[in-house]
PDB file of N, CA and C in Angstrom:
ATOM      1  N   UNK A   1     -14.074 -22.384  -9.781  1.00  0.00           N
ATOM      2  CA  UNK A   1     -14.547 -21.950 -11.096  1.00  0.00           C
ATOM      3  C   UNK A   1     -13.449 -21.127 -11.770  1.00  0.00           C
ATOM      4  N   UNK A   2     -13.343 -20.986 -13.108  1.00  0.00           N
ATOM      5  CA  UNK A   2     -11.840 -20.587 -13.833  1.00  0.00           C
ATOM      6  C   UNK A   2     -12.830 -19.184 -14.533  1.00  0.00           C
ATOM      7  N   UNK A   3     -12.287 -18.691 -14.514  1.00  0.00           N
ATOM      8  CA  UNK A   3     -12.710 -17.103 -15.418  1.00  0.00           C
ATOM      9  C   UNK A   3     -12.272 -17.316 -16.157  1.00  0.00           C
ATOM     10  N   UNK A   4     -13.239 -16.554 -17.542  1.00  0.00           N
ATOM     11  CA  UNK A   4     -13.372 -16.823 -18.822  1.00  0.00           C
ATOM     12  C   UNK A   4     -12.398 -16.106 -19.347  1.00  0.00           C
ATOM     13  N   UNK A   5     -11.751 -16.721 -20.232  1.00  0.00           N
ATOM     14  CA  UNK A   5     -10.703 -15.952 -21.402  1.00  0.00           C
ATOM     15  C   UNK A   5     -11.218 -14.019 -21.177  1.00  0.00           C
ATOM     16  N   UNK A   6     -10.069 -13.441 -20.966  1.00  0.00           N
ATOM     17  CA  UNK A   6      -9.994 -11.464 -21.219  1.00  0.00           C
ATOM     18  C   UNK A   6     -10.895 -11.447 -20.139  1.00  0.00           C
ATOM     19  N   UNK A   7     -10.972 -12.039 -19.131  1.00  0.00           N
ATOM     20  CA  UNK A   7     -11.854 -11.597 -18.005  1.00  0.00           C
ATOM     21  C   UNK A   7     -11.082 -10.576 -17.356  1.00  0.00           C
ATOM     22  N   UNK A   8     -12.042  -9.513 -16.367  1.00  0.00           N
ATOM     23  CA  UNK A   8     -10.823  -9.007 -15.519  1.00  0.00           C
ATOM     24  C   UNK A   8     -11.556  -9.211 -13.936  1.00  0.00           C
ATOM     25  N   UNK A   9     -10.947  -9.136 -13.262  1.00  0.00           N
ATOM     26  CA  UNK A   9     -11.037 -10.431 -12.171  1.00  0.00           C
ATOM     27  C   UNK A   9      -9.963  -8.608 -11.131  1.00  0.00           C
ATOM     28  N   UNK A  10     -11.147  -8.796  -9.895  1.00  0.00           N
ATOM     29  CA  UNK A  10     -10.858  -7.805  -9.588  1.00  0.00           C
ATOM     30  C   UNK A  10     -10.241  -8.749  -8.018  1.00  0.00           C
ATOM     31  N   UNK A  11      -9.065  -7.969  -7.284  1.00  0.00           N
ATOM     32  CA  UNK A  11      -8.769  -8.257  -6.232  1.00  0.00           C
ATOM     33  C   UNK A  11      -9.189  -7.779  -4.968  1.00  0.00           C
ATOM     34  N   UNK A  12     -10.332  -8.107  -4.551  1.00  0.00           N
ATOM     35  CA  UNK A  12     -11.329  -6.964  -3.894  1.00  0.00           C
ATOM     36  C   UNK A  12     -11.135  -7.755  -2.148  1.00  0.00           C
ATOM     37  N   UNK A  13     -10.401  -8.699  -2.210  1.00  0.00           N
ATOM     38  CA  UNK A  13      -9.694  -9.465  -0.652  1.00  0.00           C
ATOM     39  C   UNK A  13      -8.540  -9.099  -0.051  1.00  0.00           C
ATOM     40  N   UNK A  14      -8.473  -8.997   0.903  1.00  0.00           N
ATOM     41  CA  UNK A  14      -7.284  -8.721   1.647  1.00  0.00           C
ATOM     42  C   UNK A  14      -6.854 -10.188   1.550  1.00  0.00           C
ATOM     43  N   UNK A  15      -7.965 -11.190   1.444  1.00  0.00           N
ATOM     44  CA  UNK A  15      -6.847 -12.753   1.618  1.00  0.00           C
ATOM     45  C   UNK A  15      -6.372 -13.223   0.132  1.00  0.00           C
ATOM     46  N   UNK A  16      -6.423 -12.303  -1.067  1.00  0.00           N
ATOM     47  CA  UNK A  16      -5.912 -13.023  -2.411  1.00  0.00           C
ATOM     48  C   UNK A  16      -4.741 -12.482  -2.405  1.00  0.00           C
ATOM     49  N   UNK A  17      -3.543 -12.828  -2.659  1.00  0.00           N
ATOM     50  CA  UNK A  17      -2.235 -12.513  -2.501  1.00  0.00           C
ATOM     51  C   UNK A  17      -1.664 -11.474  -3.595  1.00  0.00           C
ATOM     52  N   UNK A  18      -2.634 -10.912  -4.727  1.00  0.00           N
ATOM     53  CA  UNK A  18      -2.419 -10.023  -5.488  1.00  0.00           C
ATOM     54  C   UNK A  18      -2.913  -9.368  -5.314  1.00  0.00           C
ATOM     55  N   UNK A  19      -3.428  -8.963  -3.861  1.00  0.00           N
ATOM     56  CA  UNK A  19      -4.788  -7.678  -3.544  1.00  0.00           C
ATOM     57  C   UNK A  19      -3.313  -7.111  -2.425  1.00  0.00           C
ATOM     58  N   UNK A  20      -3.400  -5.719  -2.840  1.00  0.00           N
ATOM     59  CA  UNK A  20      -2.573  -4.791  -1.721  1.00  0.00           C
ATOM     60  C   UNK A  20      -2.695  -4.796  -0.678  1.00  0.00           C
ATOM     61  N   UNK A  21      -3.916  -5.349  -0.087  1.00  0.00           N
ATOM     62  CA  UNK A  21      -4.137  -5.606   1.274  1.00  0.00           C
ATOM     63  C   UNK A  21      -3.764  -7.008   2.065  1.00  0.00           C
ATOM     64  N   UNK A  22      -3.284  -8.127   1.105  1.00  0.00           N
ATOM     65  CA  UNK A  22      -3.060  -8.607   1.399  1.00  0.00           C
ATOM     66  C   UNK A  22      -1.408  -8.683   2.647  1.00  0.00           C
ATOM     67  N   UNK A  23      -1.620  -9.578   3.928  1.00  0.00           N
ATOM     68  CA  UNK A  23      -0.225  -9.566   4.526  1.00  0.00           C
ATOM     69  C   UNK A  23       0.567 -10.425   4.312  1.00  0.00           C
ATOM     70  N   UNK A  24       1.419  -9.139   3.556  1.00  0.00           N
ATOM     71  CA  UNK A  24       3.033  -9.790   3.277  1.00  0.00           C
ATOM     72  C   UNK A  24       3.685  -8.916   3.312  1.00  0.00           C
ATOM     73  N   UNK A  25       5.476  -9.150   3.618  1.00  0.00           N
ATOM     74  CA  UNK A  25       6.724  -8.679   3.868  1.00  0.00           C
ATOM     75  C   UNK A  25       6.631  -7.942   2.737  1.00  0.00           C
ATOM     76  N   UNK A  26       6.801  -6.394   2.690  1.00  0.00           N
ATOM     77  CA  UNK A  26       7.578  -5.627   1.466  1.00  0.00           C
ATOM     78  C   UNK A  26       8.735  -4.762   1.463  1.00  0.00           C
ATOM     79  N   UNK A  27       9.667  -4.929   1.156  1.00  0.00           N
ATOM     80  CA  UNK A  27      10.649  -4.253   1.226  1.00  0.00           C
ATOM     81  C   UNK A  27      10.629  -3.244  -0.097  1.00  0.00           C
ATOM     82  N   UNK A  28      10.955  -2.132   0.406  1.00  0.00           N
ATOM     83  CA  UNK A  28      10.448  -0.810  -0.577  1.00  0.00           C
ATOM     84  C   UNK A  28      11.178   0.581   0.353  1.00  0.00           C
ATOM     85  N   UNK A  29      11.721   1.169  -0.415  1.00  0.00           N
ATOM     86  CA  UNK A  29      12.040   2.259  -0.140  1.00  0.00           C
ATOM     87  C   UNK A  29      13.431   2.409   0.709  1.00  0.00           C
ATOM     88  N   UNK A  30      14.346   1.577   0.406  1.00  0.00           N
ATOM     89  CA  UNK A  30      15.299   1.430   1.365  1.00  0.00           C
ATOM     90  C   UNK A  30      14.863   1.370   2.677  1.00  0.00           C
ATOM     91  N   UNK A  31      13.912   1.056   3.301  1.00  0.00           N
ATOM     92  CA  UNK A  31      13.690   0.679   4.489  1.00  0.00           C
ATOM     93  C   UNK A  31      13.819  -0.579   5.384  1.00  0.00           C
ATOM     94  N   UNK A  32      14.587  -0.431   6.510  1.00  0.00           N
ATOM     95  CA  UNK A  32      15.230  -1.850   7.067  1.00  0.00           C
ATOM     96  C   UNK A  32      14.497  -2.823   7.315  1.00  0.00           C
ATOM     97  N   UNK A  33      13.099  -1.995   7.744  1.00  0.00           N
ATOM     98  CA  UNK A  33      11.938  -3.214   7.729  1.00  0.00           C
ATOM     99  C   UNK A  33      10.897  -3.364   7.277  1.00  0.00           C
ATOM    100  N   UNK A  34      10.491  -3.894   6.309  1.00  0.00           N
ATOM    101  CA  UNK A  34       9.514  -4.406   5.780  1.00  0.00           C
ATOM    102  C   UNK A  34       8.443  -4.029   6.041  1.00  0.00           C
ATOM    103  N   UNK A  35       7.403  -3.414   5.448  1.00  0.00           N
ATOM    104  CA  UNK A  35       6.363  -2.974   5.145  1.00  0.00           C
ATOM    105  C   UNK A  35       5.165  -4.080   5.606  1.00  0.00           C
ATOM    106  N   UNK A  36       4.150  -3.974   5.647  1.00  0.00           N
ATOM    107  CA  UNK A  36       3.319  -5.472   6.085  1.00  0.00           C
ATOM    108  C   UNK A  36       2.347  -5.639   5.123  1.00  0.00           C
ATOM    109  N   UNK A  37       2.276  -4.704   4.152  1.00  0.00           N
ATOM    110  CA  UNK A  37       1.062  -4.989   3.016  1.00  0.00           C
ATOM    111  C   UNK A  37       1.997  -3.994   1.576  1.00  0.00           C
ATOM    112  N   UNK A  38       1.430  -4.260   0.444  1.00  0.00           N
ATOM    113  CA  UNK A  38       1.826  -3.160  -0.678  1.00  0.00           C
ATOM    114  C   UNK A  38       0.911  -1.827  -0.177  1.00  0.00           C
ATOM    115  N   UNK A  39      -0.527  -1.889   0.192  1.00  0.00           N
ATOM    116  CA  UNK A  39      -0.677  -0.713   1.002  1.00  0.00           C
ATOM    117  C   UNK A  39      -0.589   0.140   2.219  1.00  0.00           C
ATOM    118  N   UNK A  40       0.692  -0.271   2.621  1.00  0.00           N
ATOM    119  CA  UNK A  40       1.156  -0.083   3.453  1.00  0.00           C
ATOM    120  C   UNK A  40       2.038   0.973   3.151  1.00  0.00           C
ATOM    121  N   UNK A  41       2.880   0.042   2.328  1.00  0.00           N
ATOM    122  CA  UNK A  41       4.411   0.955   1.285  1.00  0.00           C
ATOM    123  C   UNK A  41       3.521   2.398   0.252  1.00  0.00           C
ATOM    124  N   UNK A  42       2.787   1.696  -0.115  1.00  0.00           N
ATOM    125  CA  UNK A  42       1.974   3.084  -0.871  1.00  0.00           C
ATOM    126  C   UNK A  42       1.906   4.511  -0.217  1.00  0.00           C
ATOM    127  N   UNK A  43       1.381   3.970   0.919  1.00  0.00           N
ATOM    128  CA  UNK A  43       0.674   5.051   1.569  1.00  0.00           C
ATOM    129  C   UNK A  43       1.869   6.039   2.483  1.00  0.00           C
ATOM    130  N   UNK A  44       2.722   5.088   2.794  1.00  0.00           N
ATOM    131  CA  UNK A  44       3.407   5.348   3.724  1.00  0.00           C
ATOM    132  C   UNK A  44       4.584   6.417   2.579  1.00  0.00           C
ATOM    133  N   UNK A  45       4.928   5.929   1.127  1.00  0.00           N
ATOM    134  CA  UNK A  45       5.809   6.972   0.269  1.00  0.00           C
ATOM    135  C   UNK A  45       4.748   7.833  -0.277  1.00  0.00           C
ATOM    136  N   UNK A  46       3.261   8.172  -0.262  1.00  0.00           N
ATOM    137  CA  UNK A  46       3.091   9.292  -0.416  1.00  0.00           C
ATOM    138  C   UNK A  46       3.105  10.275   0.910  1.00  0.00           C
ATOM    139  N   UNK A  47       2.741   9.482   1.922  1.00  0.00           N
ATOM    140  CA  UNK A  47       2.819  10.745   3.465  1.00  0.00           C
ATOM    141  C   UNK A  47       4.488  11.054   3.200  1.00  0.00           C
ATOM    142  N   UNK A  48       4.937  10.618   2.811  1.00  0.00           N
ATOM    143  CA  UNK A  48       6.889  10.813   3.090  1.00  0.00           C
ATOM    144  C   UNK A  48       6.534  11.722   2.122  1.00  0.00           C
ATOM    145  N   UNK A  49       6.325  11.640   1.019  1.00  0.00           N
ATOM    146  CA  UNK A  49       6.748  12.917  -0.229  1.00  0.00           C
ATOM    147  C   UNK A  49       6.247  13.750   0.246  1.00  0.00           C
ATOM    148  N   UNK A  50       5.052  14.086   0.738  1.00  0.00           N
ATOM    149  CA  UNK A  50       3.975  15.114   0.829  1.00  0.00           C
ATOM    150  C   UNK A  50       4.475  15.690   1.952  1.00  0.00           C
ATOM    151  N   UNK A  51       5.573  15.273   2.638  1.00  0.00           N
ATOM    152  CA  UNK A  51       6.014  15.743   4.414  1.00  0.00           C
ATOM    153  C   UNK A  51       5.271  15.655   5.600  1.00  0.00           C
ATOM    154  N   UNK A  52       4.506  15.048   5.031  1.00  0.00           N
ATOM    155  CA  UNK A  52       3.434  14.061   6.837  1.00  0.00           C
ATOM    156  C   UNK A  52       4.050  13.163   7.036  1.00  0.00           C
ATOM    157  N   UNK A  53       5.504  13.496   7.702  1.00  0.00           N
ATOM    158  CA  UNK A  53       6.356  12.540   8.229  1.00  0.00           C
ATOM    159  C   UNK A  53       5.572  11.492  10.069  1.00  0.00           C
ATOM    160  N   UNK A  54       5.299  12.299  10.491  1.00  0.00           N
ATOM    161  CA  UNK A  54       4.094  11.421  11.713  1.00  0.00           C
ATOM    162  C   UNK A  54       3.016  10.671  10.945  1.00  0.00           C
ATOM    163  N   UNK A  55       2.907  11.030  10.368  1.00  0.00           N
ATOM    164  CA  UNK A  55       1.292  10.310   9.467  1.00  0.00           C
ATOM    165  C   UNK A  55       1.953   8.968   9.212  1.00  0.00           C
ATOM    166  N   UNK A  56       3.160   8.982   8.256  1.00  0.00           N
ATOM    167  CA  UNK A  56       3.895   8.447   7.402  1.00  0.00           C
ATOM    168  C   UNK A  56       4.149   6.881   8.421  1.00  0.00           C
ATOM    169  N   UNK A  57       4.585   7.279   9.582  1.00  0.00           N
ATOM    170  CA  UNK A  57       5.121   6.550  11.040  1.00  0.00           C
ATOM    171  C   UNK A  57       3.680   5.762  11.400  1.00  0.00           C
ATOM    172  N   UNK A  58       2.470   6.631  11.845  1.00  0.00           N
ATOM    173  CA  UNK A  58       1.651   5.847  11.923  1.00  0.00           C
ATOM    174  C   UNK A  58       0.961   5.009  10.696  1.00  0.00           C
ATOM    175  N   UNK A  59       1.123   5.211   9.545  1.00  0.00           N
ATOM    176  CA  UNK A  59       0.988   3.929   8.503  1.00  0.00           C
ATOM    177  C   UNK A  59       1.705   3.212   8.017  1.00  0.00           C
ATOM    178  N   UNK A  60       2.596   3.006   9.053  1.00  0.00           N
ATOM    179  CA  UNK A  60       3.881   2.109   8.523  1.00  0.00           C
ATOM    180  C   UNK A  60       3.585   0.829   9.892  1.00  0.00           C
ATOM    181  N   UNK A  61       2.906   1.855  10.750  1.00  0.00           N
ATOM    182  CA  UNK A  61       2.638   1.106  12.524  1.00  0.00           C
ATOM    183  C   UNK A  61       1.526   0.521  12.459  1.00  0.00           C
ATOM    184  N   UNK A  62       0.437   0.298  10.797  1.00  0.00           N
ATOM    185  CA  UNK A  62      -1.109   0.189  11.617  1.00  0.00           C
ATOM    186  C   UNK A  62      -0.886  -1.525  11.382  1.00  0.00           C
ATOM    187  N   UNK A  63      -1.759  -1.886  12.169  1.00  0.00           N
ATOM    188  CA  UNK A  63      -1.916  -2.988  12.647  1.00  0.00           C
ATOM    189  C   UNK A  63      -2.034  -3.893  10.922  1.00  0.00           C
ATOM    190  N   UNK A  64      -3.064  -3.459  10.527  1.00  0.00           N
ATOM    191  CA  UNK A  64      -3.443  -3.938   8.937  1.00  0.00           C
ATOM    192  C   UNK A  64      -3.426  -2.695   7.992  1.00  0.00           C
ATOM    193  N   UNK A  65      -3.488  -3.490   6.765  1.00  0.00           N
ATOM    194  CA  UNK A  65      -4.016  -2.064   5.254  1.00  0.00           C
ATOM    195  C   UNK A  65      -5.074  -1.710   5.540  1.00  0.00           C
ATOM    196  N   UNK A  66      -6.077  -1.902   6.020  1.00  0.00           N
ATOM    197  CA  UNK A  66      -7.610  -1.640   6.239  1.00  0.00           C
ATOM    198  C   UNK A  66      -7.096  -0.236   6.901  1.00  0.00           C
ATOM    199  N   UNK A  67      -6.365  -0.154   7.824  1.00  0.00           N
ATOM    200  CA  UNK A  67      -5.958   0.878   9.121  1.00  0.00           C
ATOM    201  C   UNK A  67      -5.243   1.780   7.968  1.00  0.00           C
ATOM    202  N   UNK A  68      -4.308   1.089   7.326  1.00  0.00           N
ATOM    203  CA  UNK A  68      -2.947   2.320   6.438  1.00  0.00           C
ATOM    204  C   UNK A  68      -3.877   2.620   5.905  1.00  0.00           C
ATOM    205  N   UNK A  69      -4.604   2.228   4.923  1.00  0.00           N
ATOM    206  CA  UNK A  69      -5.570   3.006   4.033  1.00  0.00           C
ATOM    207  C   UNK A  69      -6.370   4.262   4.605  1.00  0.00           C
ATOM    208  N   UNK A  70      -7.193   4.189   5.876  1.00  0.00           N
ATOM    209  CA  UNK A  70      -7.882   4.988   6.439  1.00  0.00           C
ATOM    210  C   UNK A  70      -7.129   6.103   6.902  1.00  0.00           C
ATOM    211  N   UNK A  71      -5.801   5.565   7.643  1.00  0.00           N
ATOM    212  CA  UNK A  71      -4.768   6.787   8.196  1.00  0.00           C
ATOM    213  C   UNK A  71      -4.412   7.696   6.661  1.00  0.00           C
ATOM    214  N   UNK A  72      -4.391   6.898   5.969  1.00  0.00           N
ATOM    215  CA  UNK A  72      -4.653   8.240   4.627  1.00  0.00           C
ATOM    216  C   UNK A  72      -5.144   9.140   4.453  1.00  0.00           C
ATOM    217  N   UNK A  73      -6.515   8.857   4.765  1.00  0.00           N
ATOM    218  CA  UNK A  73      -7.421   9.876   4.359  1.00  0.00           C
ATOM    219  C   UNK A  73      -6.886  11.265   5.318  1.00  0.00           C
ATOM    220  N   UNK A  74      -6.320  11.144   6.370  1.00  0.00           N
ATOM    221  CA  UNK A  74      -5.433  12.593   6.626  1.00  0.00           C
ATOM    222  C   UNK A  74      -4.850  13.391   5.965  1.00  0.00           C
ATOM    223  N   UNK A  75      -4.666  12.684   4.577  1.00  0.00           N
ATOM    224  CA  UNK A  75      -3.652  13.383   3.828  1.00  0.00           C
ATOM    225  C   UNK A  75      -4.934  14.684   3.439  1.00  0.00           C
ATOM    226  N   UNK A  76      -4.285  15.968   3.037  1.00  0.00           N
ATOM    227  CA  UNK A  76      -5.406  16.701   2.210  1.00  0.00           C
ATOM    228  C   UNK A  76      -5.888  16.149   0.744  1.00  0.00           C
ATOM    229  N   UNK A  77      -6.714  16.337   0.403  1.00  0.00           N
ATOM    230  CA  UNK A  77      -6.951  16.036  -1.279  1.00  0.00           C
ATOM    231  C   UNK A  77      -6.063  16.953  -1.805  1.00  0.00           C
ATOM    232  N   UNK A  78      -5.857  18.001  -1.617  1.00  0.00           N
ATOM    233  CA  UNK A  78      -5.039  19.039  -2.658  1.00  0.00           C
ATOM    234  C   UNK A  78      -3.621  18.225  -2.688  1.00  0.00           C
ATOM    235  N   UNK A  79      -3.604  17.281  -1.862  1.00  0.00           N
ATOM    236  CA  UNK A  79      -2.078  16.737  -1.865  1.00  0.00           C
ATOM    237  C   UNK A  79      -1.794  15.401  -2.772  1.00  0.00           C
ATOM    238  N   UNK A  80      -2.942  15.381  -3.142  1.00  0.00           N
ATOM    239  CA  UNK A  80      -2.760  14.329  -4.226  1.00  0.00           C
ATOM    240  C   UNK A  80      -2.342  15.027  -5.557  1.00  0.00           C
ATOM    241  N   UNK A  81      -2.246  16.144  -6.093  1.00  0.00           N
ATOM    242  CA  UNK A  81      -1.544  16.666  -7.180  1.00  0.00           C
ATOM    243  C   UNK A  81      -0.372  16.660  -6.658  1.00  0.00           C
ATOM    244  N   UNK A  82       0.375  16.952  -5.657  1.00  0.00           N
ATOM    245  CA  UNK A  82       1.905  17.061  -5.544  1.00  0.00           C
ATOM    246  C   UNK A  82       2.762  15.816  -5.415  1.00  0.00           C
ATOM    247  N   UNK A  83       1.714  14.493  -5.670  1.00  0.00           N
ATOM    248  CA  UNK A  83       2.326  13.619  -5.494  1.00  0.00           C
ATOM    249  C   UNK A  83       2.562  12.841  -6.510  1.00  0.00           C
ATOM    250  N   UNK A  84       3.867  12.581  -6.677  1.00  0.00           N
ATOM    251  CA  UNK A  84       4.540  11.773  -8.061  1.00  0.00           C
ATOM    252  C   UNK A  84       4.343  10.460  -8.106  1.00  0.00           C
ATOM    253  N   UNK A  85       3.914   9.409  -8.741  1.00  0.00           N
ATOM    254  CA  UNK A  85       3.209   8.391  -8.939  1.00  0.00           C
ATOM    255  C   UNK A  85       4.384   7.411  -8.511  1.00  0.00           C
ATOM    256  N   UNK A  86       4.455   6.595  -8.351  1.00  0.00           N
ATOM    257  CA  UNK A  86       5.112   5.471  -7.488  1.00  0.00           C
ATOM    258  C   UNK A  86       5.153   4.103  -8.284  1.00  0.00           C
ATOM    259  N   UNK A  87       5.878   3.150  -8.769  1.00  0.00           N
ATOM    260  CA  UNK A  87       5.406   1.982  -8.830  1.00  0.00           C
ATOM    261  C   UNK A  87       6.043   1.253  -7.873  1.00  0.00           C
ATOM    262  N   UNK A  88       5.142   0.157  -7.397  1.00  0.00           N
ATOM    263  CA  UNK A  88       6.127  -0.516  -5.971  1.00  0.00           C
ATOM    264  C   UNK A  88       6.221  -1.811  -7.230  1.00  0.00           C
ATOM    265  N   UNK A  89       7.034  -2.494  -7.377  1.00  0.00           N
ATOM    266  CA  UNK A  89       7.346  -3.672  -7.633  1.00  0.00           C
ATOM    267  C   UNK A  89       7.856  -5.166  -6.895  1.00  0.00           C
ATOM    268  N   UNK A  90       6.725  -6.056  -6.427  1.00  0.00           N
ATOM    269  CA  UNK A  90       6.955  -7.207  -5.904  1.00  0.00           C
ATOM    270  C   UNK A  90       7.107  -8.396  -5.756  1.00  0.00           C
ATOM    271  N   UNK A  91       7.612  -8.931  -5.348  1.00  0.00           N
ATOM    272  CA  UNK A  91       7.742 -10.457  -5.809  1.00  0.00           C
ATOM    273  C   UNK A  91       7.491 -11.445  -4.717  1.00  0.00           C
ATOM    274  N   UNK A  92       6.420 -11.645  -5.066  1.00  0.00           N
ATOM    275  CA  UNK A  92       5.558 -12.883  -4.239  1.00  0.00           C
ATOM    276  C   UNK A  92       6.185 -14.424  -4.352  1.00  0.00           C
ATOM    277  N   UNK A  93       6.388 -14.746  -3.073  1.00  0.00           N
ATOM    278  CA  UNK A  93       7.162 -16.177  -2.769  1.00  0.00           C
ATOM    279  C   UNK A  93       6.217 -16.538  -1.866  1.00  0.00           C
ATOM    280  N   UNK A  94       5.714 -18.084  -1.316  1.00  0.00           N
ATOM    281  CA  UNK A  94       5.423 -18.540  -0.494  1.00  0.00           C
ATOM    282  C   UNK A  94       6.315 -19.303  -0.128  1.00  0.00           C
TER     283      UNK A  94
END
């Protein structure tokens, strides 16, 4: 089925390839290896800014985004003001 003209069409799957959870290679942050989701890279440059450098390690290690996302919630809430907004920019190839 095609969505209607000005629809907005939410990416709410880890299996649609424009959903952050989806698994794919991201290279981000000068890092040698590749990230395994865009929420992966997210999560993993706000634990780096914020200095939850272990945090940072284990959401770079979780198995899926389902996992990076949750290892987040370690972060404090007060630490979401100190954190400077990010855009990851990617380019999807199959």
């Amino acid at each position: 089925k095609r969505a209607e003209p000005g629809a907005i069409l939410a990416f709410s799957s880890y299996q649609h390839p424009l959903s952050n959870h989806y698994p794919a290679p991201v290279k981000a942050f000068d890092q040698k290896e590749p990230f395994k989701s865009v929420e992966h890279a997210l999560f993993w440059g706000m634990a780096n800014d914020l200095g939850h450098h272990d945090l940072a390690k284990k959401i770079k290690a979780a198995k899926h985004a389902g996992i990076a996302k949750s290892l987040s919630k370690e972060m404090d809430e007060k630490d979401g003001d100190k954190c400077s907004f990010k855009a990851i920019v990617c380019k999807y190839s199959k």
